[in-house]
C-alpha atoms as a PDB file:
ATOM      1  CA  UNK A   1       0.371 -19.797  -2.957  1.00  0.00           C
ATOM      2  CA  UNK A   2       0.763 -17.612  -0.126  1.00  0.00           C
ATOM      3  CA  UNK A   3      -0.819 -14.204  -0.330  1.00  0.00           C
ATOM      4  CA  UNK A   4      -0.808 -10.689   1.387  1.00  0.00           C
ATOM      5  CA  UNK A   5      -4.244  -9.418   2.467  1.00  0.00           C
ATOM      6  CA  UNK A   6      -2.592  -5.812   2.986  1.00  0.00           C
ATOM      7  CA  UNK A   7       0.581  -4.111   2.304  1.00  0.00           C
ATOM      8  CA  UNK A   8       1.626  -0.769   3.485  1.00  0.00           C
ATOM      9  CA  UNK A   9       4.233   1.650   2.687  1.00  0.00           C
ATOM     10  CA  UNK A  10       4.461   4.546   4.623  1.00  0.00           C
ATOM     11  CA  UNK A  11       6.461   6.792   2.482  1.00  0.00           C
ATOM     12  CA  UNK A  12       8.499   6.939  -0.842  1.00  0.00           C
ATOM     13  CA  UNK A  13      11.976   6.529   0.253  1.00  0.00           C
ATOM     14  CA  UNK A  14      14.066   3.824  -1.695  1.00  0.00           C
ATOM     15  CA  UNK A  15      14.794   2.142   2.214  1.00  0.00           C
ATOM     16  CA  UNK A  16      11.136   1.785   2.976  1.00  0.00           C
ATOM     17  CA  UNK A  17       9.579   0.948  -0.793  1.00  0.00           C
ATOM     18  CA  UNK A  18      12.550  -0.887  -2.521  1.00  0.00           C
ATOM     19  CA  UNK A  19      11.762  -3.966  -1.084  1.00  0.00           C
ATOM     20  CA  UNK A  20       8.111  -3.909  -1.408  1.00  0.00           C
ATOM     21  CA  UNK A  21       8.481  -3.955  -6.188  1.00  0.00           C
ATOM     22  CA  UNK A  22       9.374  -7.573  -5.866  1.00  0.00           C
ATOM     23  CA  UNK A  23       6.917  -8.401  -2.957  1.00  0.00           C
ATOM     24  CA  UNK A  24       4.180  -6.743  -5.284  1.00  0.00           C
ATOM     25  CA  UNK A  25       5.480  -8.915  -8.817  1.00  0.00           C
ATOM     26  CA  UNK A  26       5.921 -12.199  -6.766  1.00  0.00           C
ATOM     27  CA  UNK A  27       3.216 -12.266  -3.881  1.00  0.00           C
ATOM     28  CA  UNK A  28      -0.859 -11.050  -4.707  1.00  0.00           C
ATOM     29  CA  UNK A  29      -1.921  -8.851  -3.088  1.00  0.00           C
ATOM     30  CA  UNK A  30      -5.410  -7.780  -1.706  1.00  0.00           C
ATOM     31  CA  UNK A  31      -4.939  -3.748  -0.761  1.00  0.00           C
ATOM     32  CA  UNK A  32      -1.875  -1.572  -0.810  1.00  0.00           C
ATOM     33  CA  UNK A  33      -2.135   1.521   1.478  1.00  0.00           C
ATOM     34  CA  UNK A  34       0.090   4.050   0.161  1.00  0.00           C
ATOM     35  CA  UNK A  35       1.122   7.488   1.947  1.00  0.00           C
ATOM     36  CA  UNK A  36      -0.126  10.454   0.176  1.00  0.00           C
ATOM     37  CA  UNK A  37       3.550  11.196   0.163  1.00  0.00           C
ATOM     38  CA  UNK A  38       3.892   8.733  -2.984  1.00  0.00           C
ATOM     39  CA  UNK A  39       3.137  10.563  -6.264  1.00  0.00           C
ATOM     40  CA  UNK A  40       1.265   9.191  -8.706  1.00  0.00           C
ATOM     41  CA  UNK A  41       3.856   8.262 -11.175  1.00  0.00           C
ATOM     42  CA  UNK A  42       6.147   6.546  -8.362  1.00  0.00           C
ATOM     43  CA  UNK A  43       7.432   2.603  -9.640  1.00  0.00           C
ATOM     44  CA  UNK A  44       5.971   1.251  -6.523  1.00  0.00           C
ATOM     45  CA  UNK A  45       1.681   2.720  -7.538  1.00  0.00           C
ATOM     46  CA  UNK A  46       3.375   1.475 -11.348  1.00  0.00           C
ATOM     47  CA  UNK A  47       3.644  -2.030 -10.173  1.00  0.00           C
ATOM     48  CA  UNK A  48       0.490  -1.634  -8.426  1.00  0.00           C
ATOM     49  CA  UNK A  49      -1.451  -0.852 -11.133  1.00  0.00           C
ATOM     50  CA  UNK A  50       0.337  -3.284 -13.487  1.00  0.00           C
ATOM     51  CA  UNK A  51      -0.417  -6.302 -11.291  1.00  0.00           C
ATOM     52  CA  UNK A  52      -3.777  -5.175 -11.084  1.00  0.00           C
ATOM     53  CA  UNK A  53      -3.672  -4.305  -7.158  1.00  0.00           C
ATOM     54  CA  UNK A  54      -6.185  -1.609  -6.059  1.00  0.00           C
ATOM     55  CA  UNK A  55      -4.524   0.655  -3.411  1.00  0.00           C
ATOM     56  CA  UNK A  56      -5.620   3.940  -1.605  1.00  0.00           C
ATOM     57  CA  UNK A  57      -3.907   6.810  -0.003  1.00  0.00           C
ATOM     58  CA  UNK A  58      -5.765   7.142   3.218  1.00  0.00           C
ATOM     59  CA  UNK A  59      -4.939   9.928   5.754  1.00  0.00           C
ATOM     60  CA  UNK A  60      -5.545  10.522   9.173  1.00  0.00           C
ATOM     61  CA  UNK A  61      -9.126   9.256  10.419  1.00  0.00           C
ATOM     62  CA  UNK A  62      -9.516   6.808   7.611  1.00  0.00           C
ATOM     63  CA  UNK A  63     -10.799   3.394   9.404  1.00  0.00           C
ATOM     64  CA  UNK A  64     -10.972   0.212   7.421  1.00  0.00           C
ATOM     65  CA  UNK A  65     -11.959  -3.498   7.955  1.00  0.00           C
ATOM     66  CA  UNK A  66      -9.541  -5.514   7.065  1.00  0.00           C
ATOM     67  CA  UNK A  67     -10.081  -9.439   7.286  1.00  0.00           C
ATOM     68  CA  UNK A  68     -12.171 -10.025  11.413  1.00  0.00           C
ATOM     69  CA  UNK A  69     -10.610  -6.346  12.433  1.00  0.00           C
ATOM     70  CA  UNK A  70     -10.026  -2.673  11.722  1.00  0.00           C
ATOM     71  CA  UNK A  71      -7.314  -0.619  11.046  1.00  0.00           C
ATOM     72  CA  UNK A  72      -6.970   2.934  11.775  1.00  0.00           C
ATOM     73  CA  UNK A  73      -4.790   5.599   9.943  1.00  0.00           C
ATOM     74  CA  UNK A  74      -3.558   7.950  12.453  1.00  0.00           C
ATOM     75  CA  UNK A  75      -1.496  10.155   9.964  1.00  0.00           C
ATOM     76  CA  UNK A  76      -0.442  12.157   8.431  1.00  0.00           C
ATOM     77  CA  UNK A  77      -3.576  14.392   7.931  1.00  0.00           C
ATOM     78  CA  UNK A  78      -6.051  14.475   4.749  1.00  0.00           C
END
Protein backbone atom coordinates (compact mmCIF):
# COMPACT_ATOMS: atom_id res chain seq x y z
CA UNK A 1 0.00 0.00 0.00
CA UNK A 2 1.19 3.24 -1.01
CA UNK A 3 1.60 5.85 1.67
CA UNK A 4 2.09 9.70 2.17
CA UNK A 5 5.09 10.67 4.34
CA UNK A 6 3.58 14.36 4.54
CA UNK A 7 0.50 16.14 3.62
CA UNK A 8 -0.08 19.79 3.69
CA UNK A 9 -2.94 22.04 3.54
CA UNK A 10 -2.35 25.48 3.49
CA UNK A 11 -5.62 26.87 4.48
CA UNK A 12 -9.33 25.90 5.23
CA UNK A 13 -11.08 26.66 2.09
CA UNK A 14 -13.40 23.81 0.70
CA UNK A 15 -11.06 24.20 -2.91
CA UNK A 16 -7.82 23.55 -1.12
CA UNK A 17 -9.01 20.86 1.83
CA UNK A 18 -11.99 19.03 0.11
CA UNK A 19 -9.92 16.82 -1.61
CA UNK A 20 -7.48 16.06 1.01
CA UNK A 21 -10.89 13.97 3.66
CA UNK A 22 -10.68 11.10 1.27
CA UNK A 23 -6.82 11.21 0.75
CA UNK A 24 -6.65 11.13 4.70
CA UNK A 25 -9.54 7.90 5.03
CA UNK A 26 -7.93 6.01 2.04
CA UNK A 27 -4.04 6.73 2.03
CA UNK A 28 -1.82 6.68 5.75
CA UNK A 29 -0.37 9.13 6.44
CA UNK A 30 2.89 10.05 8.37
CA UNK A 31 2.45 14.09 9.28
CA UNK A 32 -0.21 16.54 8.26
CA UNK A 33 0.94 20.22 8.41
CA UNK A 34 -2.01 22.27 8.87
CA UNK A 35 -2.20 26.27 8.62
CA UNK A 36 -2.99 27.86 11.84
CA UNK A 37 -5.82 29.18 9.76
CA UNK A 38 -7.70 25.69 10.35
CA UNK A 39 -9.64 25.71 13.66
CA UNK A 40 -9.64 23.08 15.77
CA UNK A 41 -12.99 21.65 15.15
CA UNK A 42 -12.50 21.80 11.17
CA UNK A 43 -13.57 18.01 9.36
CA UNK A 44 -10.21 17.94 7.82
CA UNK A 45 -8.01 17.99 11.91
CA UNK A 46 -11.54 15.52 12.57
CA UNK A 47 -10.33 13.01 10.12
CA UNK A 48 -6.95 13.56 11.31
CA UNK A 49 -7.45 12.69 14.58
CA UNK A 50 -9.87 9.84 13.75
CA UNK A 51 -7.33 8.02 11.58
CA UNK A 52 -4.95 8.49 14.16
CA UNK A 53 -2.59 11.01 12.09
CA UNK A 54 -0.51 13.40 14.27
CA UNK A 55 -0.39 16.86 12.57
CA UNK A 56 1.02 20.34 13.65
CA UNK A 57 0.31 23.89 12.82
CA UNK A 58 3.73 25.26 12.23
CA UNK A 59 4.30 28.98 11.38
CA UNK A 60 6.89 30.90 9.96
CA UNK A 61 10.55 29.68 11.00
CA UNK A 62 9.42 26.22 11.88
CA UNK A 63 12.15 23.78 10.12
CA UNK A 64 11.54 20.08 10.02
CA UNK A 65 13.28 16.87 8.70
CA UNK A 66 11.29 15.15 6.76
CA UNK A 67 12.53 11.70 5.24
CA UNK A 68 16.88 12.63 3.84
CA UNK A 69 15.75 16.60 3.83
CA UNK A 70 14.20 19.62 5.51
CA UNK A 71 11.41 21.62 5.04
CA UNK A 72 11.00 25.12 5.95
CA UNK A 73 7.72 27.06 6.81
CA UNK A 74 8.06 30.45 5.52
CA UNK A 75 4.52 31.67 6.65
CA UNK A 76 2.38 32.94 7.78
CA UNK A 77 3.94 34.11 11.14
CA UNK A 78 3.63 32.32 14.74
Amino acid sequence: MEALEVLVATHPDADHYGGLLRVVEEIPVGLALLSPAFPRDHPLVEALQARGVPFRFPGAGTALAIGRGRLGVLWPQA
